[in-house]
C-alpha atoms as a PDB file:
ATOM      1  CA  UNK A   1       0.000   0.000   0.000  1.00  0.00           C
ATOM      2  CA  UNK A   2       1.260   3.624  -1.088  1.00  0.00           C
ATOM      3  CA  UNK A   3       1.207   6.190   1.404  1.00  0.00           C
ATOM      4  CA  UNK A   4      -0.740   9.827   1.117  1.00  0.00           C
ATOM      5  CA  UNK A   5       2.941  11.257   0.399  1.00  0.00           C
ATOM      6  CA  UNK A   6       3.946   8.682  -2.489  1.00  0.00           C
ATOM      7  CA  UNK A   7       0.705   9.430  -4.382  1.00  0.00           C
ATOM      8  CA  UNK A   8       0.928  13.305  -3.875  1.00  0.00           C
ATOM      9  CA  UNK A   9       4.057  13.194  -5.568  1.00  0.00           C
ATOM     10  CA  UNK A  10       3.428  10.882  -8.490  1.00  0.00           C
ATOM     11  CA  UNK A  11       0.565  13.682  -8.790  1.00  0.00           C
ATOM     12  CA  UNK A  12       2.395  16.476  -9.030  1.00  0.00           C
ATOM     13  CA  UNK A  13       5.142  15.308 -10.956  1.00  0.00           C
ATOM     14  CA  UNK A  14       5.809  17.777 -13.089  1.00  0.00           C
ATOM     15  CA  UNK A  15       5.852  15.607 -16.230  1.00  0.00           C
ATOM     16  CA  UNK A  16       2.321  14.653 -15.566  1.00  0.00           C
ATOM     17  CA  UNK A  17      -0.120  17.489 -16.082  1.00  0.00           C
ATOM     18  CA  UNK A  18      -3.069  18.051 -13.616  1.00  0.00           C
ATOM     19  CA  UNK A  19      -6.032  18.248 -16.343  1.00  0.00           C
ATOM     20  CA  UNK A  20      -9.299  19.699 -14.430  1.00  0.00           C
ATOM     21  CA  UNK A  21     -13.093  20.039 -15.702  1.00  0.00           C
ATOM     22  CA  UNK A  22     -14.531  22.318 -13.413  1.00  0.00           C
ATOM     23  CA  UNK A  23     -18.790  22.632 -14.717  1.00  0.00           C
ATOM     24  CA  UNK A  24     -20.485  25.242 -13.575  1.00  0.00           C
ATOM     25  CA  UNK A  25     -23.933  25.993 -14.065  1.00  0.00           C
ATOM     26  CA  UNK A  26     -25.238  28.329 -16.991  1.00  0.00           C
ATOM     27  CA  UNK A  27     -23.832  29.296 -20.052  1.00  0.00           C
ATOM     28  CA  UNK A  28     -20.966  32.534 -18.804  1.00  0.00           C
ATOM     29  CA  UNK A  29     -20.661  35.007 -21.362  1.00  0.00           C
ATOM     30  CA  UNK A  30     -18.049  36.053 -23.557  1.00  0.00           C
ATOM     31  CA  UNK A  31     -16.599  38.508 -20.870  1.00  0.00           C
ATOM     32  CA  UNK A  32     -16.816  36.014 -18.263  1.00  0.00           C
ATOM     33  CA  UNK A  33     -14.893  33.346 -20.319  1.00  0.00           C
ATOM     34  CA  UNK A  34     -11.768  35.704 -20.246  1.00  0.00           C
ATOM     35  CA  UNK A  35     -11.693  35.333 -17.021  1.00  0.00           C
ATOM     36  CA  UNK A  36     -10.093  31.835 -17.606  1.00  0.00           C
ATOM     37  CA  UNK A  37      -7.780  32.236 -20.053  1.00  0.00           C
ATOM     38  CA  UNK A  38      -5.813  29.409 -20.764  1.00  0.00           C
ATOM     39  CA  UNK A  39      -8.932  26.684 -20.469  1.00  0.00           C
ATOM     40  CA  UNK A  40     -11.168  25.478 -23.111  1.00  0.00           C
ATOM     41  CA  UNK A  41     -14.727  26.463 -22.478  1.00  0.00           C
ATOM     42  CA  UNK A  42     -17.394  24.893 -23.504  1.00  0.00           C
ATOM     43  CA  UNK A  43     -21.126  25.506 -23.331  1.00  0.00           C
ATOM     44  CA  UNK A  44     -23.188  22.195 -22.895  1.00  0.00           C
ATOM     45  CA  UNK A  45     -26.136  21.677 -24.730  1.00  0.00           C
ATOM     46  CA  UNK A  46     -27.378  20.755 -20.698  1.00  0.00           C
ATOM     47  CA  UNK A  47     -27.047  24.604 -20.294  1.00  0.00           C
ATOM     48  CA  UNK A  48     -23.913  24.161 -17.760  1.00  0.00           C
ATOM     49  CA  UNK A  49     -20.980  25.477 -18.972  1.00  0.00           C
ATOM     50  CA  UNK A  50     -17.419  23.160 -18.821  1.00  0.00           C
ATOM     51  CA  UNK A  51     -14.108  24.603 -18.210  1.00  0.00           C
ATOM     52  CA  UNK A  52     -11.111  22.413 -19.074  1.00  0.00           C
ATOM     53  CA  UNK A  53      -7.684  22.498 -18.979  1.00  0.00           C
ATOM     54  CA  UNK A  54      -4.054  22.218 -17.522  1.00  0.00           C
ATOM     55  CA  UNK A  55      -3.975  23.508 -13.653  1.00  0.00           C
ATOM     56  CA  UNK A  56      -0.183  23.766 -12.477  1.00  0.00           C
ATOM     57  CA  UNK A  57      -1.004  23.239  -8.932  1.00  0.00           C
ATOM     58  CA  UNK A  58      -3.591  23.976  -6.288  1.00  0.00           C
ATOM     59  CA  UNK A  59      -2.921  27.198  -5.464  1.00  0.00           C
ATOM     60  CA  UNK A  60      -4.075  27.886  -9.685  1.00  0.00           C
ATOM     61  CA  UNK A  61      -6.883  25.724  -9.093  1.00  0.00           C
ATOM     62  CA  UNK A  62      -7.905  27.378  -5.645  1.00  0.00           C
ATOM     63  CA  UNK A  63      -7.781  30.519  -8.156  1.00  0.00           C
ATOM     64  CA  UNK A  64      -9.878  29.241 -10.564  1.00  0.00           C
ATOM     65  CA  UNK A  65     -12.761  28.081  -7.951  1.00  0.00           C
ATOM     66  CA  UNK A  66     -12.416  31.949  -6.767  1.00  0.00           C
ATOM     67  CA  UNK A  67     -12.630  33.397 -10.142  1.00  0.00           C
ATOM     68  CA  UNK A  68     -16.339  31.163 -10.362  1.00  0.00           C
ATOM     69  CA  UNK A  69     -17.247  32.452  -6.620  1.00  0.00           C
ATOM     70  CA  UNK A  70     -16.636  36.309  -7.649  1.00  0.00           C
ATOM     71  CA  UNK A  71     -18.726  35.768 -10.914  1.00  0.00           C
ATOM     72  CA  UNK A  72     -21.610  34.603  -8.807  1.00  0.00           C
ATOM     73  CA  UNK A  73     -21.775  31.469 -10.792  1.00  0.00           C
ATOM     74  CA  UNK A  74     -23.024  27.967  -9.016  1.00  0.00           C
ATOM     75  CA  UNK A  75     -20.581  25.138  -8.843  1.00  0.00           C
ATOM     76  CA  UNK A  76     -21.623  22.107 -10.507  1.00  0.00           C
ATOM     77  CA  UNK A  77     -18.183  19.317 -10.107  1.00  0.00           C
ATOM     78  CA  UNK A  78     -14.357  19.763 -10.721  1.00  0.00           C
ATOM     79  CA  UNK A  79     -13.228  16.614 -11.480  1.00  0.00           C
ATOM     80  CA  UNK A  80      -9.406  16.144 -12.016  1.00  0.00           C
ATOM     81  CA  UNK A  81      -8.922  14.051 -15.427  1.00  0.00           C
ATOM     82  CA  UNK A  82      -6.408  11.044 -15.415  1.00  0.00           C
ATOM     83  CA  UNK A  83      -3.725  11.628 -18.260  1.00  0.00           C
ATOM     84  CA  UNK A  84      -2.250   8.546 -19.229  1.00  0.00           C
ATOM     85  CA  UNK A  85       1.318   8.789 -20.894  1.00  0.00           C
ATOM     86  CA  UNK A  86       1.856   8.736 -24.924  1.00  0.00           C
ATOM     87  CA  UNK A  87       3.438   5.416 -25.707  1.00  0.00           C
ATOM     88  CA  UNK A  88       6.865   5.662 -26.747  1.00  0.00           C
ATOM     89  CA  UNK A  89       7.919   5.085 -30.124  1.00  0.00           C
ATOM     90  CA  UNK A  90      10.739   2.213 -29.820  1.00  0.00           C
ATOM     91  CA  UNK A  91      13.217   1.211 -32.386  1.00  0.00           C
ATOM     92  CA  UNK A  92      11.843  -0.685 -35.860  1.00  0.00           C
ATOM     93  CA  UNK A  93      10.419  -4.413 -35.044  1.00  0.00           C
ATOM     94  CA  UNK A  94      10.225  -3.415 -31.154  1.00  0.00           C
END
């Protein structure tokens, strides 16, 4: 069994980005998308909006969940995504 430490730092390795949907609910306006630069925003035909992207730690994330409390928008999930590495190309007949 791994302990709390060993899996916080497989987490944070730096090789393996933290990838975050955070939904909230409505679709945010143009002016309030540019409030999250950097993540992909789409509007869900469910009328939530989702918010995806790279999150470099959890202070950024902390300021992202802020950034949805001073809009006055409800919070629907975050949900950190698992990335899974790119398979290495090996040598010919590998």
């Amino acid at each position: 069994m791994r302990t709390v430490a060993e899996r916080r730092s497989q987490r944070t390795d730096p090789d393996w980005p933290a990838i975050y949907e955070i939904r909230v609910e409505g679709h945010l306006g143009h002016a309030m998308t540019g409030w999250f630069e950097g993540l992909s925003v789409a509007l869900e035909d469910d009328g939530d909006t989702l918010l995806t992207g790279a999150v470099v730690d959890q202070a950024a994330l902390h300021g992202l969940l802020k950034r949805v409390r001073d809009l006055g928008v409800p919070l629907v999930s975050v949900n950190r995504l698992e990335v899974r590495p790119t398979p290495r190309r090996t040598e010919e007949g590998d």
